[in-house]
PDB file of N, CA and C in Angstrom:
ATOM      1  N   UNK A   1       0.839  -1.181   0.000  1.00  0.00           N
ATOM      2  CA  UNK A   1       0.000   0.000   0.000  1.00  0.00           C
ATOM      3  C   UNK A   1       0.885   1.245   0.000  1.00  0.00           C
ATOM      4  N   UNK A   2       0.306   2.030  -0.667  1.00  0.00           N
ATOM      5  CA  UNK A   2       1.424   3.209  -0.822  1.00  0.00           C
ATOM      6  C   UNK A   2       0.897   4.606   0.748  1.00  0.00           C
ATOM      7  N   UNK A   3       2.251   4.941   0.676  1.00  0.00           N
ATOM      8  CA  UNK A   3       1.793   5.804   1.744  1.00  0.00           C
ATOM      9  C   UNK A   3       2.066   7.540   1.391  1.00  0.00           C
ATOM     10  N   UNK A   4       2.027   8.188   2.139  1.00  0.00           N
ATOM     11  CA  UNK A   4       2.051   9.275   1.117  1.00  0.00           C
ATOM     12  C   UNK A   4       2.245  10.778   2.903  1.00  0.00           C
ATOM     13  N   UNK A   5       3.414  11.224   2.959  1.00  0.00           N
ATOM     14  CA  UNK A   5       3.731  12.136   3.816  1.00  0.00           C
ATOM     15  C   UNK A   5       4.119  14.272   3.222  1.00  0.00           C
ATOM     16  N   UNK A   6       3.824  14.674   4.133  1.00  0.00           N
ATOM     17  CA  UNK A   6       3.629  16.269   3.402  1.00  0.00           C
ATOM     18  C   UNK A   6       4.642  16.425   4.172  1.00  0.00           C
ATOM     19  N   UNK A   7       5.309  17.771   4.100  1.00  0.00           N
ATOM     20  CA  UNK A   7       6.006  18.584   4.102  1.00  0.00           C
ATOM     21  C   UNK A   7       5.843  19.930   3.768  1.00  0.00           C
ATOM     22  N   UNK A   8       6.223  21.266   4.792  1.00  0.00           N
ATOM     23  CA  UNK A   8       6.468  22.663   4.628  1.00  0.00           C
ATOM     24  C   UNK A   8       7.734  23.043   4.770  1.00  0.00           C
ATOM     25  N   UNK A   9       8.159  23.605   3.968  1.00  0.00           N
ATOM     26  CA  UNK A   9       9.458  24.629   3.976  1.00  0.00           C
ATOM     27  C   UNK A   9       8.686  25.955   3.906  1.00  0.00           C
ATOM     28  N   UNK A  10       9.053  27.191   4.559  1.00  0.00           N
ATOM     29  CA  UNK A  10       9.070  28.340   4.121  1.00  0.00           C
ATOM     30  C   UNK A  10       9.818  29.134   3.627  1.00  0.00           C
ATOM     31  N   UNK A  11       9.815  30.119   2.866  1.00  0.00           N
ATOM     32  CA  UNK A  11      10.814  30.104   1.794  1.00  0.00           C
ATOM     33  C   UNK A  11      10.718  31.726   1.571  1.00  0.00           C
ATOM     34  N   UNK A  12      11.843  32.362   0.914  1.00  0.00           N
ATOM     35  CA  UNK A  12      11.569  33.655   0.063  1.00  0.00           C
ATOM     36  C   UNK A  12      11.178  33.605  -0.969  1.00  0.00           C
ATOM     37  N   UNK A  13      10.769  34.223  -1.984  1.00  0.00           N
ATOM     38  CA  UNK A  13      10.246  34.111  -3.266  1.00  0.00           C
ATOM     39  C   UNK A  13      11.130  33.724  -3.935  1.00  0.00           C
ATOM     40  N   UNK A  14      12.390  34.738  -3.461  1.00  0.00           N
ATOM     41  CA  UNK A  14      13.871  34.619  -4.603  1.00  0.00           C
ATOM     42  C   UNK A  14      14.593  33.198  -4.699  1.00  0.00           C
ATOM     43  N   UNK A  15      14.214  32.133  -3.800  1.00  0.00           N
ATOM     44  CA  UNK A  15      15.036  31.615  -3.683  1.00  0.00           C
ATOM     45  C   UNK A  15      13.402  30.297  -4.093  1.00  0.00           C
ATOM     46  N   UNK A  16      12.441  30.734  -4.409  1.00  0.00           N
ATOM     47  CA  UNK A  16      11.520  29.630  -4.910  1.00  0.00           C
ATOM     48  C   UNK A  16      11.761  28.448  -6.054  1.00  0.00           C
ATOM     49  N   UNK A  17      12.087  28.850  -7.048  1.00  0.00           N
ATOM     50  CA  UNK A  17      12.312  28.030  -8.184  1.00  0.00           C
ATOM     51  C   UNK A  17      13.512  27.531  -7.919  1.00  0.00           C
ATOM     52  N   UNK A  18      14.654  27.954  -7.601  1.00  0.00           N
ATOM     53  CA  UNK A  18      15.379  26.904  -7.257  1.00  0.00           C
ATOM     54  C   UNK A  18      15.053  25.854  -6.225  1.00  0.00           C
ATOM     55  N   UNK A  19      14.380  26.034  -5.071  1.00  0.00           N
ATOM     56  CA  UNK A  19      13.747  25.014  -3.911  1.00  0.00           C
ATOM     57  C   UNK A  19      12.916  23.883  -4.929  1.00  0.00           C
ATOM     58  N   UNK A  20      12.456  24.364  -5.497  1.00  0.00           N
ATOM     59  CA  UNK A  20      11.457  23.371  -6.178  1.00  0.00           C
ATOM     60  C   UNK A  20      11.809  22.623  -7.188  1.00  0.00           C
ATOM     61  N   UNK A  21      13.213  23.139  -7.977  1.00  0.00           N
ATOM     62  CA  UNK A  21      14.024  22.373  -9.219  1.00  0.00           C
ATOM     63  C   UNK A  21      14.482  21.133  -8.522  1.00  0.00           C
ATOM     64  N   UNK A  22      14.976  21.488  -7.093  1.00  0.00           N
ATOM     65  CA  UNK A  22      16.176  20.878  -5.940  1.00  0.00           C
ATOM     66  C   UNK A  22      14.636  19.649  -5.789  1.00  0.00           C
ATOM     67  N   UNK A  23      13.490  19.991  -5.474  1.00  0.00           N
ATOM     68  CA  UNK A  23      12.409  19.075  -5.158  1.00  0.00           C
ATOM     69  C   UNK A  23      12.148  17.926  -6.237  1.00  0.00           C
ATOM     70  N   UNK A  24      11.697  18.350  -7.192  1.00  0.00           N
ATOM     71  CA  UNK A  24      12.009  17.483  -8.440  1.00  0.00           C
ATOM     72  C   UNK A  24      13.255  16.847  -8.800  1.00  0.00           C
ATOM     73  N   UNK A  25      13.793  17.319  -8.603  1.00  0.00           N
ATOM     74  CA  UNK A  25      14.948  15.939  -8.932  1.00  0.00           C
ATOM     75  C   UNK A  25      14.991  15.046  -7.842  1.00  0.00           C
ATOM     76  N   UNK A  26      14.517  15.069  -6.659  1.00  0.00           N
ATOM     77  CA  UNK A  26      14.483  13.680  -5.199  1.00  0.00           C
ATOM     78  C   UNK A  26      13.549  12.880  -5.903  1.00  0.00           C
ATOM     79  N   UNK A  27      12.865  13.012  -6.569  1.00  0.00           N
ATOM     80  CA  UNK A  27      12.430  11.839  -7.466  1.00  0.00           C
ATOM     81  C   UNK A  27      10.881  11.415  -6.906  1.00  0.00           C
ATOM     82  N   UNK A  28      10.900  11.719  -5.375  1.00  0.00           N
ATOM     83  CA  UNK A  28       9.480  10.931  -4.972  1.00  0.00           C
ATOM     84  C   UNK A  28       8.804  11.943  -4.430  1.00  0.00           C
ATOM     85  N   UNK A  29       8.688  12.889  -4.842  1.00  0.00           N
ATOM     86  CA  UNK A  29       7.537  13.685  -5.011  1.00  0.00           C
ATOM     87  C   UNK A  29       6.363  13.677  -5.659  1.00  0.00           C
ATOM     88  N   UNK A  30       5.022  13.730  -4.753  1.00  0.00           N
ATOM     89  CA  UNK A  30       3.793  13.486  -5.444  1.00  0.00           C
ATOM     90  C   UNK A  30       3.179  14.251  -6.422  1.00  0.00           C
ATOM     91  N   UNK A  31       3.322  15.972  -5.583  1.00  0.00           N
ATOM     92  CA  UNK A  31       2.870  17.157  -5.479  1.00  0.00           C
ATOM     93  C   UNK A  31       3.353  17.813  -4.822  1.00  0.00           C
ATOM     94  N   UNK A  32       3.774  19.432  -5.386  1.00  0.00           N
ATOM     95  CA  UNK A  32       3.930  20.867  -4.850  1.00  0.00           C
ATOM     96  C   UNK A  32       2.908  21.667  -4.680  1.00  0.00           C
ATOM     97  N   UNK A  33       2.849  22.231  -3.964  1.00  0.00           N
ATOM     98  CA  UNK A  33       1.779  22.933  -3.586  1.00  0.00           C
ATOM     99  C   UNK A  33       2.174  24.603  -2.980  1.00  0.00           C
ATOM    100  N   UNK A  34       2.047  25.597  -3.661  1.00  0.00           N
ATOM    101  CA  UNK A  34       3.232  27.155  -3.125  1.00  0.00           C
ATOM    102  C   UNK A  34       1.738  27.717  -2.608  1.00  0.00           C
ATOM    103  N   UNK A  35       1.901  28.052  -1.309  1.00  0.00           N
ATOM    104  CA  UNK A  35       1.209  28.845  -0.419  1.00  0.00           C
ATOM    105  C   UNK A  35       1.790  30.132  -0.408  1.00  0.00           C
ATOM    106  N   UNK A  36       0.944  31.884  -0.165  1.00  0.00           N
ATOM    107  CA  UNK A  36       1.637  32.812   0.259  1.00  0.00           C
ATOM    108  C   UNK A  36       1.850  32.890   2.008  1.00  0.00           C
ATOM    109  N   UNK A  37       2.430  33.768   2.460  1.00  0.00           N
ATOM    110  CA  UNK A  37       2.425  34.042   3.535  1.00  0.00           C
ATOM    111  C   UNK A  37       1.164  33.808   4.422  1.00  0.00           C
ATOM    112  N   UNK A  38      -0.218  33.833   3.817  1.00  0.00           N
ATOM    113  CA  UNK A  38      -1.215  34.355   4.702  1.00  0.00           C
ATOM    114  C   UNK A  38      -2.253  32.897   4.815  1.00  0.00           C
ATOM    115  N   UNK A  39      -1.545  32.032   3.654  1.00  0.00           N
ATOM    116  CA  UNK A  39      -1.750  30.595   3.279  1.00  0.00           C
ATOM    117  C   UNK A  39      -2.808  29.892   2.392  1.00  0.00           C
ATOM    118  N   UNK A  40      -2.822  31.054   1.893  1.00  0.00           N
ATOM    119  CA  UNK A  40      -3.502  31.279   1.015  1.00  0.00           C
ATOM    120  C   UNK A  40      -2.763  29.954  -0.748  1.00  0.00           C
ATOM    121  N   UNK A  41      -3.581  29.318  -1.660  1.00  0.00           N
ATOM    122  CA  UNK A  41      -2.753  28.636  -2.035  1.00  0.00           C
ATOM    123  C   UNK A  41      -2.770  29.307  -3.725  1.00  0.00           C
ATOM    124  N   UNK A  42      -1.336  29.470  -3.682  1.00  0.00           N
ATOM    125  CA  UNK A  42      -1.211  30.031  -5.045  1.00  0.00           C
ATOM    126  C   UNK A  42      -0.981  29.188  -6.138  1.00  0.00           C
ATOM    127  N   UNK A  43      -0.515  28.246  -6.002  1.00  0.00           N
ATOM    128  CA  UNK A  43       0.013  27.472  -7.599  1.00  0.00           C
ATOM    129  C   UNK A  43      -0.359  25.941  -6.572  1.00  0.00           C
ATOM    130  N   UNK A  44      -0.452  25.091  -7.656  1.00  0.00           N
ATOM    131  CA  UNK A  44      -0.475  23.300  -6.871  1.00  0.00           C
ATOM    132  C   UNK A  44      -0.304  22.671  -8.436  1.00  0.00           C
ATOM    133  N   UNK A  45       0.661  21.639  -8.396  1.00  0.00           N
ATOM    134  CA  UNK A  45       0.995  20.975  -9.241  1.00  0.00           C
ATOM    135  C   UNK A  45       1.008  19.924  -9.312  1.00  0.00           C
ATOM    136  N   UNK A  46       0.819  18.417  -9.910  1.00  0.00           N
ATOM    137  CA  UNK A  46       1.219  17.020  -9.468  1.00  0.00           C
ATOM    138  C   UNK A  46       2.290  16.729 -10.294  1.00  0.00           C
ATOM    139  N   UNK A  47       3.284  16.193  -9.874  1.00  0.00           N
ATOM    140  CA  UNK A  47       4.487  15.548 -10.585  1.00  0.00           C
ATOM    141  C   UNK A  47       4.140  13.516 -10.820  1.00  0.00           C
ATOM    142  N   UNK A  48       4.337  13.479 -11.787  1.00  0.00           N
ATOM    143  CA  UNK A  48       4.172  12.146 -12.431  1.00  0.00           C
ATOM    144  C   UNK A  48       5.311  11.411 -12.814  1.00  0.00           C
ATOM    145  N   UNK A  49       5.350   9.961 -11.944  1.00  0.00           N
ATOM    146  CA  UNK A  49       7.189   9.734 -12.269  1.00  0.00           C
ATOM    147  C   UNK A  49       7.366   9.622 -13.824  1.00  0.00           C
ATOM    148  N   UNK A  50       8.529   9.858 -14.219  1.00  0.00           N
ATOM    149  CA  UNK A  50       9.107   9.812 -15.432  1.00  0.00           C
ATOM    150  C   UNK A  50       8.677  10.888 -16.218  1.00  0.00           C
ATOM    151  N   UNK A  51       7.637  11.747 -15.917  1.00  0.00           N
ATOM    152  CA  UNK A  51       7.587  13.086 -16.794  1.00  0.00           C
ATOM    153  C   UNK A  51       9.047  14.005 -16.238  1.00  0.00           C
ATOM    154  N   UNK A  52       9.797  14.342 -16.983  1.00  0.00           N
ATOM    155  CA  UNK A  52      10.529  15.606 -16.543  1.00  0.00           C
ATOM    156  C   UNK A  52      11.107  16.453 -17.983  1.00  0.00           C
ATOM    157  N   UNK A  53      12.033  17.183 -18.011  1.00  0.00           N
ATOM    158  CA  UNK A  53      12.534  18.252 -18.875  1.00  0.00           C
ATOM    159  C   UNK A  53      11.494  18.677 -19.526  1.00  0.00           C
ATOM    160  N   UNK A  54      11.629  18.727 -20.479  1.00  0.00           N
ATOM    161  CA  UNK A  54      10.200  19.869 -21.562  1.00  0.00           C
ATOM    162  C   UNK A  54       9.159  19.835 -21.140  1.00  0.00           C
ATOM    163  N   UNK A  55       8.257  18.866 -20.651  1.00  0.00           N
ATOM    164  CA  UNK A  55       7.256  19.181 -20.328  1.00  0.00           C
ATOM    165  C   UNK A  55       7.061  19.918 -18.531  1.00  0.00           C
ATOM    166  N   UNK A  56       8.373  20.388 -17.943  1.00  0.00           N
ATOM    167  CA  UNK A  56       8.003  20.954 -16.927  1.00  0.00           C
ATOM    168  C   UNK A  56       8.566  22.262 -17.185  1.00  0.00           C
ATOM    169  N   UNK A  57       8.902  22.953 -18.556  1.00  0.00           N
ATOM    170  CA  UNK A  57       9.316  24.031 -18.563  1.00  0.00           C
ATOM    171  C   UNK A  57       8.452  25.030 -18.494  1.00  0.00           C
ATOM    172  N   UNK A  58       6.766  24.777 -18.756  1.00  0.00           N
ATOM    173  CA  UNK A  58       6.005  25.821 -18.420  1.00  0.00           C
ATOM    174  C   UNK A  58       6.076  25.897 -16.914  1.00  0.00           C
ATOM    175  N   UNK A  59       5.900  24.972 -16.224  1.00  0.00           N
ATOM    176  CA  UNK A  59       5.654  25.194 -15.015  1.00  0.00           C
ATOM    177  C   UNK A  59       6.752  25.784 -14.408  1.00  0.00           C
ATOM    178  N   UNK A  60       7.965  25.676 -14.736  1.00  0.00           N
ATOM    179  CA  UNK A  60       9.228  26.341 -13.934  1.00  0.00           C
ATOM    180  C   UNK A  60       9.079  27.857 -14.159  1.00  0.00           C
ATOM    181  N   UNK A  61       8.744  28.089 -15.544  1.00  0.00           N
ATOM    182  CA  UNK A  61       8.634  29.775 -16.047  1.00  0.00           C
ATOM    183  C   UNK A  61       7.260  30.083 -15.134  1.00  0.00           C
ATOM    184  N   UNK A  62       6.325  29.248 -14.932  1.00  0.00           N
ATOM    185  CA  UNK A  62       5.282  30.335 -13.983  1.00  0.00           C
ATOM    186  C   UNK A  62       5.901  30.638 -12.663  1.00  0.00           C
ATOM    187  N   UNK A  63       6.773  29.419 -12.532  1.00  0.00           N
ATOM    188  CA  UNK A  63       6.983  29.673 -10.508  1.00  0.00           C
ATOM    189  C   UNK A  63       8.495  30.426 -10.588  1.00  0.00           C
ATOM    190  N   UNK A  64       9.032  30.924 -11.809  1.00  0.00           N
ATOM    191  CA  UNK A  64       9.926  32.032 -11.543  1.00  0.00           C
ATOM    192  C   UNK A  64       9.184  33.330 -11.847  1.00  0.00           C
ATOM    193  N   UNK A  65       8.041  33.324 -12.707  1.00  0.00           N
ATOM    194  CA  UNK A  65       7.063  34.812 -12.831  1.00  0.00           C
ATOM    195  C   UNK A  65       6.611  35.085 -11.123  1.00  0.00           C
ATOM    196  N   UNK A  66       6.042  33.360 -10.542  1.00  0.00           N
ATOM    197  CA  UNK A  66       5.532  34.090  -9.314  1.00  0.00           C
ATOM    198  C   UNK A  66       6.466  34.249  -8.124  1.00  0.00           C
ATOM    199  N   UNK A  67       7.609  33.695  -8.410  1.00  0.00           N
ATOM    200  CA  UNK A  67       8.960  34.090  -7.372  1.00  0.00           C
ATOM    201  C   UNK A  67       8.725  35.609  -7.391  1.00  0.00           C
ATOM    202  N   UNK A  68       8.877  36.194  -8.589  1.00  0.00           N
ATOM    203  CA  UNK A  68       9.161  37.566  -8.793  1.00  0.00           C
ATOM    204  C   UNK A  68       8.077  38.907  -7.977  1.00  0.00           C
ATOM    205  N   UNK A  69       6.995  38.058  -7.899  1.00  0.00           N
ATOM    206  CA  UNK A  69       5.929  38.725  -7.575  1.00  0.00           C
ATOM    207  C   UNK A  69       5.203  39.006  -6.283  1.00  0.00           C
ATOM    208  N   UNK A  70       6.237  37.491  -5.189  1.00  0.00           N
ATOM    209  CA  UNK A  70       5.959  37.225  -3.885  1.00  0.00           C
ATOM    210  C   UNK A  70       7.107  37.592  -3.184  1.00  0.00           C
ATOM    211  N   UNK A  71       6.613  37.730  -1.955  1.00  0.00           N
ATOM    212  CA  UNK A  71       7.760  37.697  -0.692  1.00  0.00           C
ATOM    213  C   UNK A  71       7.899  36.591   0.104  1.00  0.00           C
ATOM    214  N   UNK A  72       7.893  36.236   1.208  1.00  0.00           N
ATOM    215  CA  UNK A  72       7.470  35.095   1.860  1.00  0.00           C
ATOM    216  C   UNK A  72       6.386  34.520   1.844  1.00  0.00           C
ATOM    217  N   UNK A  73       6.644  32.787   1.473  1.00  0.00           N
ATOM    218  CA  UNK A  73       5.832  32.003   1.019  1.00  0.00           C
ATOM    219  C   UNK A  73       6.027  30.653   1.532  1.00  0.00           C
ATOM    220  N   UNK A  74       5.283  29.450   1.754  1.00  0.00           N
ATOM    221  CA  UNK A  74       5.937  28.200   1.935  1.00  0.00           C
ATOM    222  C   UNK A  74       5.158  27.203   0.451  1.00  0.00           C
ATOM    223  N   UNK A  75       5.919  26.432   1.067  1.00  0.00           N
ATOM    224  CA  UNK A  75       5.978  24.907  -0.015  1.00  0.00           C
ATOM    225  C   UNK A  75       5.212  24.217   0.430  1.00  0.00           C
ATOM    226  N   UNK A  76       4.417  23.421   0.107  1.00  0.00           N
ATOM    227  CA  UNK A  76       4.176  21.583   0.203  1.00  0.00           C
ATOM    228  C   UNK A  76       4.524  21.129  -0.343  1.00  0.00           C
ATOM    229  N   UNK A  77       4.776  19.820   0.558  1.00  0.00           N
ATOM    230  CA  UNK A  77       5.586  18.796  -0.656  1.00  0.00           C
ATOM    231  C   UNK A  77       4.601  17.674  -0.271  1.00  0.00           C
ATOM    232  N   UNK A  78       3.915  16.620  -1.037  1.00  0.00           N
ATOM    233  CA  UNK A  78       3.654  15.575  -1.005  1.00  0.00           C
ATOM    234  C   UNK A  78       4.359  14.405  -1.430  1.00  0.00           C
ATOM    235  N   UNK A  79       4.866  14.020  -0.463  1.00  0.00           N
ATOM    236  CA  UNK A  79       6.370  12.694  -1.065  1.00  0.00           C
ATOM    237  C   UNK A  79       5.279  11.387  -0.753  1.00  0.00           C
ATOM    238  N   UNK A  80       6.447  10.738  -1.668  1.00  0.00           N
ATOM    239  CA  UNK A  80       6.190   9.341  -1.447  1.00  0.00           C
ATOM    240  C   UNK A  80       6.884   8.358  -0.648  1.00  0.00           C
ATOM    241  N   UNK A  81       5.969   8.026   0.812  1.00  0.00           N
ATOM    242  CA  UNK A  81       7.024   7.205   1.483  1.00  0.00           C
ATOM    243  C   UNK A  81       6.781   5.438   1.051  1.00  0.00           C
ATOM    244  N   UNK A  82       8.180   4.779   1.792  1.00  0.00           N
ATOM    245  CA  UNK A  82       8.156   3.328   1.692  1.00  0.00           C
ATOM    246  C   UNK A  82       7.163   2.503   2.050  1.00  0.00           C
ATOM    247  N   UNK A  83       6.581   1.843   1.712  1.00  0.00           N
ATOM    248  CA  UNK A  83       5.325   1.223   2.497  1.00  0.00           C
ATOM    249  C   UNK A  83       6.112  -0.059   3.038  1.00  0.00           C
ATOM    250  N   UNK A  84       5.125   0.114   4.470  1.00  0.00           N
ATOM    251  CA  UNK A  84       5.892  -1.035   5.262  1.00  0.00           C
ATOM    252  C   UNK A  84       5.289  -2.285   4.942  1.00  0.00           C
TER     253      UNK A  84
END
């Protein structure tokens, strides 16, 4: 049975798209999810194993438009844990 654990980082804007490039490549990520400060949820994405390069280049160009546009913000991460 698969199990499935979240995670928050909080983060600056400036330093968003790189946090999240660094997220995608750990490989067992379900879903991102970028909250603002007030927690409000701004962007949510699902990552699908074996999709990567071109088809995540739109999504990297929105979350460096909305780096640009935010201040403090956090992450979700929905990983994938080991099932016991």
């Amino acid at each position: 049975m698969e199990n499935t654990t979240n995670e928050s980082f909080k983060i600056h804007g400036e330093n968003l798209l790189k946090k999240v490039k660094e997220l995608i490549e750990e490989g067992n990520i379900r879903k991102i999810s970028i909250h603002d400060s007030e927690g409000k949820e701004l962007m949510s994405f699902p990552l699908t194993i074996g999709v990567v390069g071109a088809v995540f280049a739109p999504v990297l160009a929105a979350i460096g438009a909305l780096a640009a546009l935010i201040g403090d913000c956090s992450i979700t991460v929905e990983r994938e844990s080991a099932g016991e």
